[in-house]
PDB file of N, CA and C in Angstrom:
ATOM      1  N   UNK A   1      69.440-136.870  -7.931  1.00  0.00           N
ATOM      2  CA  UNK A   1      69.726-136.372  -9.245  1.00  0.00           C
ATOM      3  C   UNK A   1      70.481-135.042  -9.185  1.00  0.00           C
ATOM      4  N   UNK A   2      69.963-134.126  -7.840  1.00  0.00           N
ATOM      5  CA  UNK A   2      70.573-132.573  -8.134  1.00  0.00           C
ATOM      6  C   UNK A   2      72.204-133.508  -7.379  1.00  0.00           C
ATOM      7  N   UNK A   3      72.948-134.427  -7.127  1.00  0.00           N
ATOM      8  CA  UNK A   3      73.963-134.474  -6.209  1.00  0.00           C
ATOM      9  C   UNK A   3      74.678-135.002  -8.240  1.00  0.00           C
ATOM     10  N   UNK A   4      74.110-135.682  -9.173  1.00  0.00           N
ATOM     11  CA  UNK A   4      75.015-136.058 -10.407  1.00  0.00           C
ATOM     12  C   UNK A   4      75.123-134.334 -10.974  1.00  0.00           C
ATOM     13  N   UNK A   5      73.897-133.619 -11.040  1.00  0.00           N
ATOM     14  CA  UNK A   5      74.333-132.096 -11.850  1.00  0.00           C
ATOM     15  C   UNK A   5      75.644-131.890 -11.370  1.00  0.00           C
ATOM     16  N   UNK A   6      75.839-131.739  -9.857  1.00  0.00           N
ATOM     17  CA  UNK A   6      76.370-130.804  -9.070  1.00  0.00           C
ATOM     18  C   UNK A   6      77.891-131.042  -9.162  1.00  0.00           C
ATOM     19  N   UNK A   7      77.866-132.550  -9.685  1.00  0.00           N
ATOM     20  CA  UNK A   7      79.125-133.433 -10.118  1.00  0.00           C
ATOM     21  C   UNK A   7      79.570-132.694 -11.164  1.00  0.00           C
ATOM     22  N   UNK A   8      78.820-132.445 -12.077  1.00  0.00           N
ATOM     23  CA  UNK A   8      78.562-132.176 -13.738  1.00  0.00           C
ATOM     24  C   UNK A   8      79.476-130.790 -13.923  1.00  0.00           C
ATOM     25  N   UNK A   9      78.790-130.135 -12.810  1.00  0.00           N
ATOM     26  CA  UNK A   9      78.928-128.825 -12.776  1.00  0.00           C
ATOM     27  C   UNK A   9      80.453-128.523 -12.166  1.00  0.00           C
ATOM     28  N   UNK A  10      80.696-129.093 -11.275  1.00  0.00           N
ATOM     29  CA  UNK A  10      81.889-129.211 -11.002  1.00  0.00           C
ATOM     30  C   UNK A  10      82.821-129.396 -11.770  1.00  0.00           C
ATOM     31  N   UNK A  11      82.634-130.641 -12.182  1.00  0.00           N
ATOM     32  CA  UNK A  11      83.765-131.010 -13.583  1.00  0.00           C
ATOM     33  C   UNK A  11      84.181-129.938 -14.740  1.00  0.00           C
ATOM     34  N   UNK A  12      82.812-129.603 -15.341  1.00  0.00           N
ATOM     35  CA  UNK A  12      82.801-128.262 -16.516  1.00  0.00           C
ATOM     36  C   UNK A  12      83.520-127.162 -15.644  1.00  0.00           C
ATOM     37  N   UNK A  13      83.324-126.890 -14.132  1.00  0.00           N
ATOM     38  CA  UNK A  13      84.121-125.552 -13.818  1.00  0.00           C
ATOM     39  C   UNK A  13      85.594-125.817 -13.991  1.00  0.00           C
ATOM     40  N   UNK A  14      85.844-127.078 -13.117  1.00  0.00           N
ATOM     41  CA  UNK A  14      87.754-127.914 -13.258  1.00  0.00           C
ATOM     42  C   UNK A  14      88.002-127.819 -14.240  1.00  0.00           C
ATOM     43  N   UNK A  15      87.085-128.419 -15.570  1.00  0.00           N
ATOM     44  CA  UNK A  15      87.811-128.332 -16.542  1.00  0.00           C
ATOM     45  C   UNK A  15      88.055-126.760 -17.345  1.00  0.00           C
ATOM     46  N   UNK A  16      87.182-126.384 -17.218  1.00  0.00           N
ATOM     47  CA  UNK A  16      87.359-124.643 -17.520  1.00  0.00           C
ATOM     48  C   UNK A  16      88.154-124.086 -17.165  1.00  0.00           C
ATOM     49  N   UNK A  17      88.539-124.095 -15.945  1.00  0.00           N
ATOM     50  CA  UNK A  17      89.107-123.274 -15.347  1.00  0.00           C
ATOM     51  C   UNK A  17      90.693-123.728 -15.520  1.00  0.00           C
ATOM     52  N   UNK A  18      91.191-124.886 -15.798  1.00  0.00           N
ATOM     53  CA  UNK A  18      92.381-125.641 -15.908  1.00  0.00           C
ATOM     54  C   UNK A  18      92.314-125.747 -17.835  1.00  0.00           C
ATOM     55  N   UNK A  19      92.151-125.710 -18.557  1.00  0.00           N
ATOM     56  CA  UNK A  19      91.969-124.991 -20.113  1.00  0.00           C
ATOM     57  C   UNK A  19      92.294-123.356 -20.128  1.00  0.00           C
ATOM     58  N   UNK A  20      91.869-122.745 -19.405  1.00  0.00           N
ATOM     59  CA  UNK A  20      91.699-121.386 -19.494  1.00  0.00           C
ATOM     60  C   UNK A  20      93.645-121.322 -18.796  1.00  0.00           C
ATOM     61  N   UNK A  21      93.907-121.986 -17.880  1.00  0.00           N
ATOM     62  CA  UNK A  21      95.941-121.994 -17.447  1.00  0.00           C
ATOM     63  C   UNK A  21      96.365-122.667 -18.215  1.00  0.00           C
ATOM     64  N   UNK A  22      96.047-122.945 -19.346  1.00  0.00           N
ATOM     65  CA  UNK A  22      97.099-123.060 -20.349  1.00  0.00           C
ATOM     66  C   UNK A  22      97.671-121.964 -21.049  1.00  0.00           C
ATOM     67  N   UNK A  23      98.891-122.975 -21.798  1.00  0.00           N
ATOM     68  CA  UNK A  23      99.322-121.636 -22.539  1.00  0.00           C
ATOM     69  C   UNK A  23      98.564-121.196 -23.837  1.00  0.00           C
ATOM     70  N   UNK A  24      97.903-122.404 -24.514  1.00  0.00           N
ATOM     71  CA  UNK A  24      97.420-122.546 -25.621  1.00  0.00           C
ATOM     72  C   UNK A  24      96.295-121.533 -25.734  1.00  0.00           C
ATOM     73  N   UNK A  25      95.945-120.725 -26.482  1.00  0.00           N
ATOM     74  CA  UNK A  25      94.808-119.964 -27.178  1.00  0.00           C
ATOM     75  C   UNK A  25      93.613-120.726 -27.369  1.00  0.00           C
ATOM     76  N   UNK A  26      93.658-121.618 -28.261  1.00  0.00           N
ATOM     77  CA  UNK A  26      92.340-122.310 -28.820  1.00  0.00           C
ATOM     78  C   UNK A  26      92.503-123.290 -27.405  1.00  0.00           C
ATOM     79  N   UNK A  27      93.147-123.687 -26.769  1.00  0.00           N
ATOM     80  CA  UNK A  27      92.580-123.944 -25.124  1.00  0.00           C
ATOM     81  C   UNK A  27      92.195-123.372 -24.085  1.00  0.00           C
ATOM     82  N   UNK A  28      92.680-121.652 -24.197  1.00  0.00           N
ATOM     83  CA  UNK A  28      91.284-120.925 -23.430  1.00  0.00           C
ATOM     84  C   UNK A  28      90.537-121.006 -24.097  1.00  0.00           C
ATOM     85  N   UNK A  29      89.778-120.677 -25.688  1.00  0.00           N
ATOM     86  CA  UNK A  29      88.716-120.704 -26.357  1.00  0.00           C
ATOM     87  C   UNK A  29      88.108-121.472 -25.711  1.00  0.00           C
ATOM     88  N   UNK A  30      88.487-123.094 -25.573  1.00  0.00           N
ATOM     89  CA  UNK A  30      87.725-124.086 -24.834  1.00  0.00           C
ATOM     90  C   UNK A  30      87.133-124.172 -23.237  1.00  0.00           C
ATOM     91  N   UNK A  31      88.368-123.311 -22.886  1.00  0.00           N
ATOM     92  CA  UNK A  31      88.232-123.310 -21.417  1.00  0.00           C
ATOM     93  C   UNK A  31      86.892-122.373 -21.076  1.00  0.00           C
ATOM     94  N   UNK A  32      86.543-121.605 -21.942  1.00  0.00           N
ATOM     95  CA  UNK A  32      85.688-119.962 -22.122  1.00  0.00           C
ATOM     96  C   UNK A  32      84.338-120.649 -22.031  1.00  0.00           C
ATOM     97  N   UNK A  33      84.323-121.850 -22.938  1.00  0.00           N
ATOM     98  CA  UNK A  33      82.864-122.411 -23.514  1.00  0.00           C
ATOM     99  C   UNK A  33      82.497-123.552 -22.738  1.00  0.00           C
ATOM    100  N   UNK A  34      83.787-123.637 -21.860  1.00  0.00           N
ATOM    101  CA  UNK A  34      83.386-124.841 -20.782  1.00  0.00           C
ATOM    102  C   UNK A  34      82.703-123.979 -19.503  1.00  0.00           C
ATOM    103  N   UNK A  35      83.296-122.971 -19.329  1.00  0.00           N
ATOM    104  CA  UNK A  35      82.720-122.102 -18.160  1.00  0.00           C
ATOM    105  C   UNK A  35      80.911-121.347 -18.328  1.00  0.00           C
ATOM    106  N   UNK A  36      81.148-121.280 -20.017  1.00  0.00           N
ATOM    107  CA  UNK A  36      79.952-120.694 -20.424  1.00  0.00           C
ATOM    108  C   UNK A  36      78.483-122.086 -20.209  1.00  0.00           C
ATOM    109  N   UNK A  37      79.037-123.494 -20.674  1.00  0.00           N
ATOM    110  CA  UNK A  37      78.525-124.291 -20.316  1.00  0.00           C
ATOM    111  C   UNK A  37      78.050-124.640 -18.580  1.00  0.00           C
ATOM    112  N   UNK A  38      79.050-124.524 -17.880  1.00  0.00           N
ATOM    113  CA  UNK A  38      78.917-124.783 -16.714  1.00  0.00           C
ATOM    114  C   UNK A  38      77.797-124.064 -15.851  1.00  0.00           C
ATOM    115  N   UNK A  39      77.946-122.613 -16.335  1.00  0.00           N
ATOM    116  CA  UNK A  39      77.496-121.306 -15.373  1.00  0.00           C
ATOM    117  C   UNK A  39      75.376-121.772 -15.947  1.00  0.00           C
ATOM    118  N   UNK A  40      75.616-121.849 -16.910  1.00  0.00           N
ATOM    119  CA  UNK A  40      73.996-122.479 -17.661  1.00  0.00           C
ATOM    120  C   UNK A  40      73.360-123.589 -16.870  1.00  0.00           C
ATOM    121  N   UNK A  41      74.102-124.335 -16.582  1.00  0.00           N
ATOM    122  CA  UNK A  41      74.018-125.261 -16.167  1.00  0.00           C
ATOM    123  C   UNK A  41      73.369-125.161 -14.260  1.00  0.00           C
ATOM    124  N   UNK A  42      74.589-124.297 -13.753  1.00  0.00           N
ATOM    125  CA  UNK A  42      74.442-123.954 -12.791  1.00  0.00           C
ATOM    126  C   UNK A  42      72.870-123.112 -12.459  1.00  0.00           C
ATOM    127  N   UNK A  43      72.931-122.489 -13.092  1.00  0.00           N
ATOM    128  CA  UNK A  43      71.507-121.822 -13.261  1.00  0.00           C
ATOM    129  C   UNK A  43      70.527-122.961 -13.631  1.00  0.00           C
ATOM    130  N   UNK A  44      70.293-123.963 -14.581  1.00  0.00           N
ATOM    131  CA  UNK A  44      68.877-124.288 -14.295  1.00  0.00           C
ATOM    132  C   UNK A  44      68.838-125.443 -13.344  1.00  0.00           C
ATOM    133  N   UNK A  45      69.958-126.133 -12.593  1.00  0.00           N
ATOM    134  CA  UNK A  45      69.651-126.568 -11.326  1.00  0.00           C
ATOM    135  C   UNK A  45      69.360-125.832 -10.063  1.00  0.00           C
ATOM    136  N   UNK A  46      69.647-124.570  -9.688  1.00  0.00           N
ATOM    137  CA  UNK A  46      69.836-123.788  -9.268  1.00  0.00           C
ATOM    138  C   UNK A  46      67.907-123.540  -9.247  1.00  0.00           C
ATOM    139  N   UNK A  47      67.560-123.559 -10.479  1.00  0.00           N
ATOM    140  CA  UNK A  47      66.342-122.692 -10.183  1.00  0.00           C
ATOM    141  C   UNK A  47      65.163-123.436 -10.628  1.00  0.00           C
ATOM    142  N   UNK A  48      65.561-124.877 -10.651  1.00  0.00           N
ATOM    143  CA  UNK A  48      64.388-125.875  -9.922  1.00  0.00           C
ATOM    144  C   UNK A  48      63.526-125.869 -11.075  1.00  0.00           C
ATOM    145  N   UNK A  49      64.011-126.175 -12.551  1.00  0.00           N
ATOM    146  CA  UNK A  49      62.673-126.285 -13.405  1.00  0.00           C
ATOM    147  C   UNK A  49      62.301-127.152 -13.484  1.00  0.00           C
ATOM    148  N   UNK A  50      60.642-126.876 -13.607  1.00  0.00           N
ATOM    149  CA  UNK A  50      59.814-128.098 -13.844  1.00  0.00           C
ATOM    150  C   UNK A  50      59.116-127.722 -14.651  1.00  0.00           C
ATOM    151  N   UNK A  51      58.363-129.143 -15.650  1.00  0.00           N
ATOM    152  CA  UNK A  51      57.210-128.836 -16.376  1.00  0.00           C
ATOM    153  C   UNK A  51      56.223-128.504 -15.712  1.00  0.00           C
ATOM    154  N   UNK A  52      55.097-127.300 -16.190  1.00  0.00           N
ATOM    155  CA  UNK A  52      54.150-127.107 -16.091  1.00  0.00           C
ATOM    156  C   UNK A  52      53.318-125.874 -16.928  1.00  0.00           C
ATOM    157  N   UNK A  53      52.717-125.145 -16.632  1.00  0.00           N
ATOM    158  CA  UNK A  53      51.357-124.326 -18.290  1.00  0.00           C
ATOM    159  C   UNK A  53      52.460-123.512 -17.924  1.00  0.00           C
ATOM    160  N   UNK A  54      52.556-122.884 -18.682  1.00  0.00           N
ATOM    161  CA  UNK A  54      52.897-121.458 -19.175  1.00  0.00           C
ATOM    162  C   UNK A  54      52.434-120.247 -17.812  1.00  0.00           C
ATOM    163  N   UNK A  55      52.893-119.532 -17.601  1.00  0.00           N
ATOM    164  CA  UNK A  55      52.862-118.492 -16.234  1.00  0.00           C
ATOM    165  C   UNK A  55      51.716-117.314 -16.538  1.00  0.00           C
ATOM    166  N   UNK A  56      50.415-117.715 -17.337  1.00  0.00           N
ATOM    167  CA  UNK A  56      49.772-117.251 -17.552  1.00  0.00           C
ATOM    168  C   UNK A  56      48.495-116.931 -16.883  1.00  0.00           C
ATOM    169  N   UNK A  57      48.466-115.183 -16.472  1.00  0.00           N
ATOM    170  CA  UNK A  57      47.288-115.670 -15.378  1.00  0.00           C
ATOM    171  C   UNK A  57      45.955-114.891 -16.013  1.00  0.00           C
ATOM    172  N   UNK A  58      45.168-116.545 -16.076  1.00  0.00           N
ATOM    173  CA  UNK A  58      43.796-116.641 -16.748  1.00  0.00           C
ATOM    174  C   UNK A  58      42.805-115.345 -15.864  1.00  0.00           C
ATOM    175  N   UNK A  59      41.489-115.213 -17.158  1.00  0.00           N
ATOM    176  CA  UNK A  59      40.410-113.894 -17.036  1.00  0.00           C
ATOM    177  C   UNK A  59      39.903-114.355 -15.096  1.00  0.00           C
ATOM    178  N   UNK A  60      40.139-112.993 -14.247  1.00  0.00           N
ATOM    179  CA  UNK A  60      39.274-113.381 -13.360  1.00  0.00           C
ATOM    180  C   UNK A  60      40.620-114.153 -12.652  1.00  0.00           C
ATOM    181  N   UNK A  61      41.489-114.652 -12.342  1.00  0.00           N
ATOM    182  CA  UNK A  61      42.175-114.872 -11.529  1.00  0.00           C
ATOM    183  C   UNK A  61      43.202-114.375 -11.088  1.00  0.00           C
ATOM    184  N   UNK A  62      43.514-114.065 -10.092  1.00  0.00           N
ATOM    185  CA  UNK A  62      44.787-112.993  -9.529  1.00  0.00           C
ATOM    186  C   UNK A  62      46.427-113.600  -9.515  1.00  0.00           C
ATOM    187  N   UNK A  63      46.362-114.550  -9.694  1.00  0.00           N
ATOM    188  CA  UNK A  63      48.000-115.215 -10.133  1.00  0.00           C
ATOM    189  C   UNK A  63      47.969-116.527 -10.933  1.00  0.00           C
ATOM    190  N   UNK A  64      48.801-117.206 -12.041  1.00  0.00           N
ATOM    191  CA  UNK A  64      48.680-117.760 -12.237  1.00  0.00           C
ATOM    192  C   UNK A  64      48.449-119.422 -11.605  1.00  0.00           C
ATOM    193  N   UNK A  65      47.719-120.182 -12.509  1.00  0.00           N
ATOM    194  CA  UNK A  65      47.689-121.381 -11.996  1.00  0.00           C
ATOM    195  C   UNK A  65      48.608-122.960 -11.729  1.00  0.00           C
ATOM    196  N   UNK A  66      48.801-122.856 -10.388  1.00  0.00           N
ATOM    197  CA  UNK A  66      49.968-123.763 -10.235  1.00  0.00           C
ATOM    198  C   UNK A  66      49.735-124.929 -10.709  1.00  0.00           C
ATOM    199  N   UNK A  67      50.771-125.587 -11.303  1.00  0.00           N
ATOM    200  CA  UNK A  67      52.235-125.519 -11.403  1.00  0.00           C
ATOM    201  C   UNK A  67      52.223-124.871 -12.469  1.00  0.00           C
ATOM    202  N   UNK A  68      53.288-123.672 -12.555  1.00  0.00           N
ATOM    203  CA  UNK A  68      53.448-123.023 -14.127  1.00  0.00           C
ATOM    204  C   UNK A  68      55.434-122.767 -14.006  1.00  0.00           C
ATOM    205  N   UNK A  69      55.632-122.652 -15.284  1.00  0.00           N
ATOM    206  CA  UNK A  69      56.690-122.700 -15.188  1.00  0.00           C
ATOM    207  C   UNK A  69      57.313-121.250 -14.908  1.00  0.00           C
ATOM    208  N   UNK A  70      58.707-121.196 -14.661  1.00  0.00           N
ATOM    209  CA  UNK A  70      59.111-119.522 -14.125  1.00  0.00           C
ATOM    210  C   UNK A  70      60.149-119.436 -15.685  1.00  0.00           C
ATOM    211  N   UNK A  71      59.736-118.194 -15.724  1.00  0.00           N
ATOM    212  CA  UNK A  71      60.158-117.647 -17.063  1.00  0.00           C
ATOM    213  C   UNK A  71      61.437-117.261 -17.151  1.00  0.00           C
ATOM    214  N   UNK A  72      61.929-116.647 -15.936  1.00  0.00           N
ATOM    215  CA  UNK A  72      62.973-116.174 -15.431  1.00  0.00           C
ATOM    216  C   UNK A  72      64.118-116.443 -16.016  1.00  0.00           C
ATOM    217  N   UNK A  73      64.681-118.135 -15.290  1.00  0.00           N
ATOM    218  CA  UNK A  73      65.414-118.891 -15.497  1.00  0.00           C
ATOM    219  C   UNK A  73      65.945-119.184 -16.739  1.00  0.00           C
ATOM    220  N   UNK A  74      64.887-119.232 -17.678  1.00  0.00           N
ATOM    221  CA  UNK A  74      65.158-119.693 -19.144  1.00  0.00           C
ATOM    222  C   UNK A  74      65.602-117.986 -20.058  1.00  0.00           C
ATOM    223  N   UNK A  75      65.127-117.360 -19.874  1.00  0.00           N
ATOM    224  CA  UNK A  75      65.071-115.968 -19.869  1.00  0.00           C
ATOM    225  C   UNK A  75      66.583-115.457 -19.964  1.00  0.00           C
ATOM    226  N   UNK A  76      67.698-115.704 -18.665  1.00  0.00           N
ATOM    227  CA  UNK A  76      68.615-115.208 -18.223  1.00  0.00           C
ATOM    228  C   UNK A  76      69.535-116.799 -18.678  1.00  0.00           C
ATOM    229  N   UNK A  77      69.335-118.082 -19.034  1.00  0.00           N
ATOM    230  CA  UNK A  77      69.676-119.097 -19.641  1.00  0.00           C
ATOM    231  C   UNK A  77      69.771-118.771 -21.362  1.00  0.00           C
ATOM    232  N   UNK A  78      69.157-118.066 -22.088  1.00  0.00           N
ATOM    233  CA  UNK A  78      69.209-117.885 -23.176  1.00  0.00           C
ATOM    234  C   UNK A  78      69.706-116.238 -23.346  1.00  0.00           C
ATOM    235  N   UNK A  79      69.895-115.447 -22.524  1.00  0.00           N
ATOM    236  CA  UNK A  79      70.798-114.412 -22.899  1.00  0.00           C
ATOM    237  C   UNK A  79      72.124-114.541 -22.664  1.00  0.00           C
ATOM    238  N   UNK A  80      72.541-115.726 -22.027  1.00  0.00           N
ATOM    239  CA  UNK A  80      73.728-115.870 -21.303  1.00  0.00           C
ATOM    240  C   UNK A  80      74.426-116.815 -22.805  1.00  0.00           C
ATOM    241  N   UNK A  81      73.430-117.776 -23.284  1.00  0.00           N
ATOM    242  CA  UNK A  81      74.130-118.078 -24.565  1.00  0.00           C
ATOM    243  C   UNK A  81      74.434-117.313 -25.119  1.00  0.00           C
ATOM    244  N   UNK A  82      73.757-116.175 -26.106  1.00  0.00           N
ATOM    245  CA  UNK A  82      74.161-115.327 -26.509  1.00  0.00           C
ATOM    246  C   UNK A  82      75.049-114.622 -26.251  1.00  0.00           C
ATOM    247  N   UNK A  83      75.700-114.103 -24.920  1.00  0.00           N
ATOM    248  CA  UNK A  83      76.717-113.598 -24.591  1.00  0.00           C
ATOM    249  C   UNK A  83      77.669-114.407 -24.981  1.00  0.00           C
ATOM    250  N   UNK A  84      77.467-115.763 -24.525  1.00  0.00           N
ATOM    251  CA  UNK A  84      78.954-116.932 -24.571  1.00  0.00           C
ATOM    252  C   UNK A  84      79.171-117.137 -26.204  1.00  0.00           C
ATOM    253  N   UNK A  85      78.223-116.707 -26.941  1.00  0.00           N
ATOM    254  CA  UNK A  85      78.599-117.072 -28.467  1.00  0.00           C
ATOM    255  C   UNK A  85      79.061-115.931 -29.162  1.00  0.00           C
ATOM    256  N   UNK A  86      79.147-114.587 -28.702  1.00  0.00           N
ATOM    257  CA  UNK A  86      79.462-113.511 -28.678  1.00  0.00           C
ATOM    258  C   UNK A  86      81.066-113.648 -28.310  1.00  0.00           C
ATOM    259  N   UNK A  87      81.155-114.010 -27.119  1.00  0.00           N
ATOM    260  CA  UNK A  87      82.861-114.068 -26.683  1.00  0.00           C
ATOM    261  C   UNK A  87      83.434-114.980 -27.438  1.00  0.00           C
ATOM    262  N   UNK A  88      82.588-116.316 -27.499  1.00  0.00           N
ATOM    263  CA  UNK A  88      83.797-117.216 -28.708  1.00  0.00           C
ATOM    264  C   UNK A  88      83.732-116.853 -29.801  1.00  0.00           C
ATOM    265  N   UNK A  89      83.035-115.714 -30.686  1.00  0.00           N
ATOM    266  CA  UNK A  89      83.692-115.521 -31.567  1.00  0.00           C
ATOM    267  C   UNK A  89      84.507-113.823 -31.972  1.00  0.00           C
ATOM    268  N   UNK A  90      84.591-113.577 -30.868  1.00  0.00           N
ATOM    269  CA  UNK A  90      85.213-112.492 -30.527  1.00  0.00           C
ATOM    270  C   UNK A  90      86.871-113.058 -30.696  1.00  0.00           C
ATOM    271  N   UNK A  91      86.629-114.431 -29.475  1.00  0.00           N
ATOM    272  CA  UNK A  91      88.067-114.960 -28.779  1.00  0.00           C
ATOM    273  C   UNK A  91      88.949-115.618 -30.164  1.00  0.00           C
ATOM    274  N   UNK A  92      88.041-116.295 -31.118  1.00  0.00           N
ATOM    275  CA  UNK A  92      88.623-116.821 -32.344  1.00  0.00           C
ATOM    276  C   UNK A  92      88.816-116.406 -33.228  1.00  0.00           C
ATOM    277  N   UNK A  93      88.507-114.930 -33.440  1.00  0.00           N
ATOM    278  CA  UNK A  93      89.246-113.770 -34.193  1.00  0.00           C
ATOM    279  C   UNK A  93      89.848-113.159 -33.833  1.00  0.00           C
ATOM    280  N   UNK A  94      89.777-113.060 -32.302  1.00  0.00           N
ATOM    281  CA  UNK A  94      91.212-112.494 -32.311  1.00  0.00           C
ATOM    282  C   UNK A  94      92.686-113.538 -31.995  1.00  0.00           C
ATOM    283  N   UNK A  95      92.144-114.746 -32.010  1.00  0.00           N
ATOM    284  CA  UNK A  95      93.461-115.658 -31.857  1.00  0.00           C
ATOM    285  C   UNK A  95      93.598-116.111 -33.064  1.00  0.00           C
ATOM    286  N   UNK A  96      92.370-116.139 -34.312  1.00  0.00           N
ATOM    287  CA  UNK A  96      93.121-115.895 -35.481  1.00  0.00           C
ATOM    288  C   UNK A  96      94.302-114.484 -36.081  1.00  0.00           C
ATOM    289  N   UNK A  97      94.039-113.101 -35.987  1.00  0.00           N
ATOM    290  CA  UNK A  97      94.381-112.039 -36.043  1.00  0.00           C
ATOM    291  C   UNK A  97      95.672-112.471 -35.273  1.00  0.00           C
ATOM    292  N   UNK A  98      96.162-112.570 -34.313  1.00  0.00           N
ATOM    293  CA  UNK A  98      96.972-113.254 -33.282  1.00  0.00           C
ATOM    294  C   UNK A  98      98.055-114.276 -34.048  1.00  0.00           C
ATOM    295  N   UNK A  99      97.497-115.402 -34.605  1.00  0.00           N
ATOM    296  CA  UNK A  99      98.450-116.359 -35.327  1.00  0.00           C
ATOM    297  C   UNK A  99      98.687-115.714 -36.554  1.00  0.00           C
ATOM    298  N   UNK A 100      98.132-114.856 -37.079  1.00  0.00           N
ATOM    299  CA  UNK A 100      98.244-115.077 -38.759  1.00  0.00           C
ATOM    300  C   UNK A 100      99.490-113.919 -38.462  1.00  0.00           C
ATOM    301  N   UNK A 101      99.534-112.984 -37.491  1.00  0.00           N
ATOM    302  CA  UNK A 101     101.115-111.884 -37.752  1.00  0.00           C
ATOM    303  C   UNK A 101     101.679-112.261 -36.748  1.00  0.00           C
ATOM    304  N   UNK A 102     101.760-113.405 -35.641  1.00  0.00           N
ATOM    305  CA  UNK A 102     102.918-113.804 -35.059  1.00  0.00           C
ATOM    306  C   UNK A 102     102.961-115.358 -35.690  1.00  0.00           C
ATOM    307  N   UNK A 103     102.296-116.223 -35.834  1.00  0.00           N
ATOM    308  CA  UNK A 103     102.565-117.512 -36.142  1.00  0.00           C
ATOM    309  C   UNK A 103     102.622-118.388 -35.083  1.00  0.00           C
ATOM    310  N   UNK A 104     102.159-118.092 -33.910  1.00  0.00           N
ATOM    311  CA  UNK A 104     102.381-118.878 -32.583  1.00  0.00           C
ATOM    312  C   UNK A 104     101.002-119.029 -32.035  1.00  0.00           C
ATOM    313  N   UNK A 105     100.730-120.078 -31.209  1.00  0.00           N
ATOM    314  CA  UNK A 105      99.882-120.356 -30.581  1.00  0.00           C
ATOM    315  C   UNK A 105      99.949-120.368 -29.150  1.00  0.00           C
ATOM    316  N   UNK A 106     100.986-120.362 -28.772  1.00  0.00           N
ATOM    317  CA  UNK A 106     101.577-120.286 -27.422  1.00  0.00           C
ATOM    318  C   UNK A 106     101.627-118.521 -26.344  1.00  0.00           C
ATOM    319  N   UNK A 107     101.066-118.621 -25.499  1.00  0.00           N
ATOM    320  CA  UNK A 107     100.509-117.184 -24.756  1.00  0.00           C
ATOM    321  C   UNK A 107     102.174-116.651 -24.683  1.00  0.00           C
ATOM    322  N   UNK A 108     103.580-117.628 -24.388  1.00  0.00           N
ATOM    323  CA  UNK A 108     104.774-116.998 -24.131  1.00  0.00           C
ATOM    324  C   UNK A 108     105.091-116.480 -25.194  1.00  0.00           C
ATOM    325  N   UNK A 109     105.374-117.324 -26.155  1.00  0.00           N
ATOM    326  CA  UNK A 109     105.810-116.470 -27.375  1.00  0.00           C
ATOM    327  C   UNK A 109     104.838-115.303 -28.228  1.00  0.00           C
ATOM    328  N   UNK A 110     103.849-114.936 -27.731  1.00  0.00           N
ATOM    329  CA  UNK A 110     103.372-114.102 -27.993  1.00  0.00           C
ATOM    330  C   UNK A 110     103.480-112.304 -27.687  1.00  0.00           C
ATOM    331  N   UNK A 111     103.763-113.106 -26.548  1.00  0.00           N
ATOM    332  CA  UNK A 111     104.346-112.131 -25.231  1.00  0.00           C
ATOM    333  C   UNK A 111     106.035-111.402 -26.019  1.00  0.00           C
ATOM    334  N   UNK A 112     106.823-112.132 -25.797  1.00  0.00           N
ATOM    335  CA  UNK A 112     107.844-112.200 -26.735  1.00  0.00           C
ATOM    336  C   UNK A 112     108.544-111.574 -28.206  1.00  0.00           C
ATOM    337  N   UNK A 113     107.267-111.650 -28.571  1.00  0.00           N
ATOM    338  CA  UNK A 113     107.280-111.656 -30.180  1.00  0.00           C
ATOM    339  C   UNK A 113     106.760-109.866 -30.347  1.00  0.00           C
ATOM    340  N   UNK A 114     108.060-109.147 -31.201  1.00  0.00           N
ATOM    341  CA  UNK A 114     107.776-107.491 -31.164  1.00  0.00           C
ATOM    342  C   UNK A 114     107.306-107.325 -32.600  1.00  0.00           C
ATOM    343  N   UNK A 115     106.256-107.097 -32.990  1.00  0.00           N
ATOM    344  CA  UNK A 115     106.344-106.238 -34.514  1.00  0.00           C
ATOM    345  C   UNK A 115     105.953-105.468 -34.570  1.00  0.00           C
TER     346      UNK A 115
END
């Protein structure tokens, strides 16, 4: 099963990373949220979750009771969304701001274009 993620993960980086060399704007946007997908991804294969209680360690015992789950993972998995939903809508205001006073979608003619 970790050899289909690893497929998974691969693909979301190719495709990220080949979105993000375009010229198109709203195709880095995509390329941004494919990488943001991927890297998530990468992390919870990476760090082996499994079900089990909560990482809670009961009256009278010195560590919790195994199997418990690690907090960690999900922890640094859900701030990392937040970051990635932070940049796409950072990235789509400013490639709106971007089209609405040049009119182009294209990274050359942007480049190009003096006002």
């Amino acid at each position: 099963m970790e050899f289909i993620w690893a497929i998974v993960i691969g693909v979301l980086y190719a495709a990220g990373l080949y979105m993000i060399m375009r010229r198109s704007i709203v195709k880095i946007i995509l390329g941004l949220s494919f990488l943001g997908y991927a890297a998530n991804l990468l992390i919870f294969v990476v760090a082996r979750l499994t079900r089990g209680n909560p990482p809670l360690v009961p009256n009278g015992a010195e560590a919790p009771i195994p199997p418990y789950a690690d907090p960690l993972p999900q922890a640094l998995i859900l701030t990392a969304i937040v970051i990635g939903f932070g940049v796409q809508a950072f990235t789509i205001v400013l490639f709106r701001r971007a089209y609405r006073s040049c009119g182009a979608d294209d990274i050359d003619e942007l480049r190009t274009t003096e006002h």
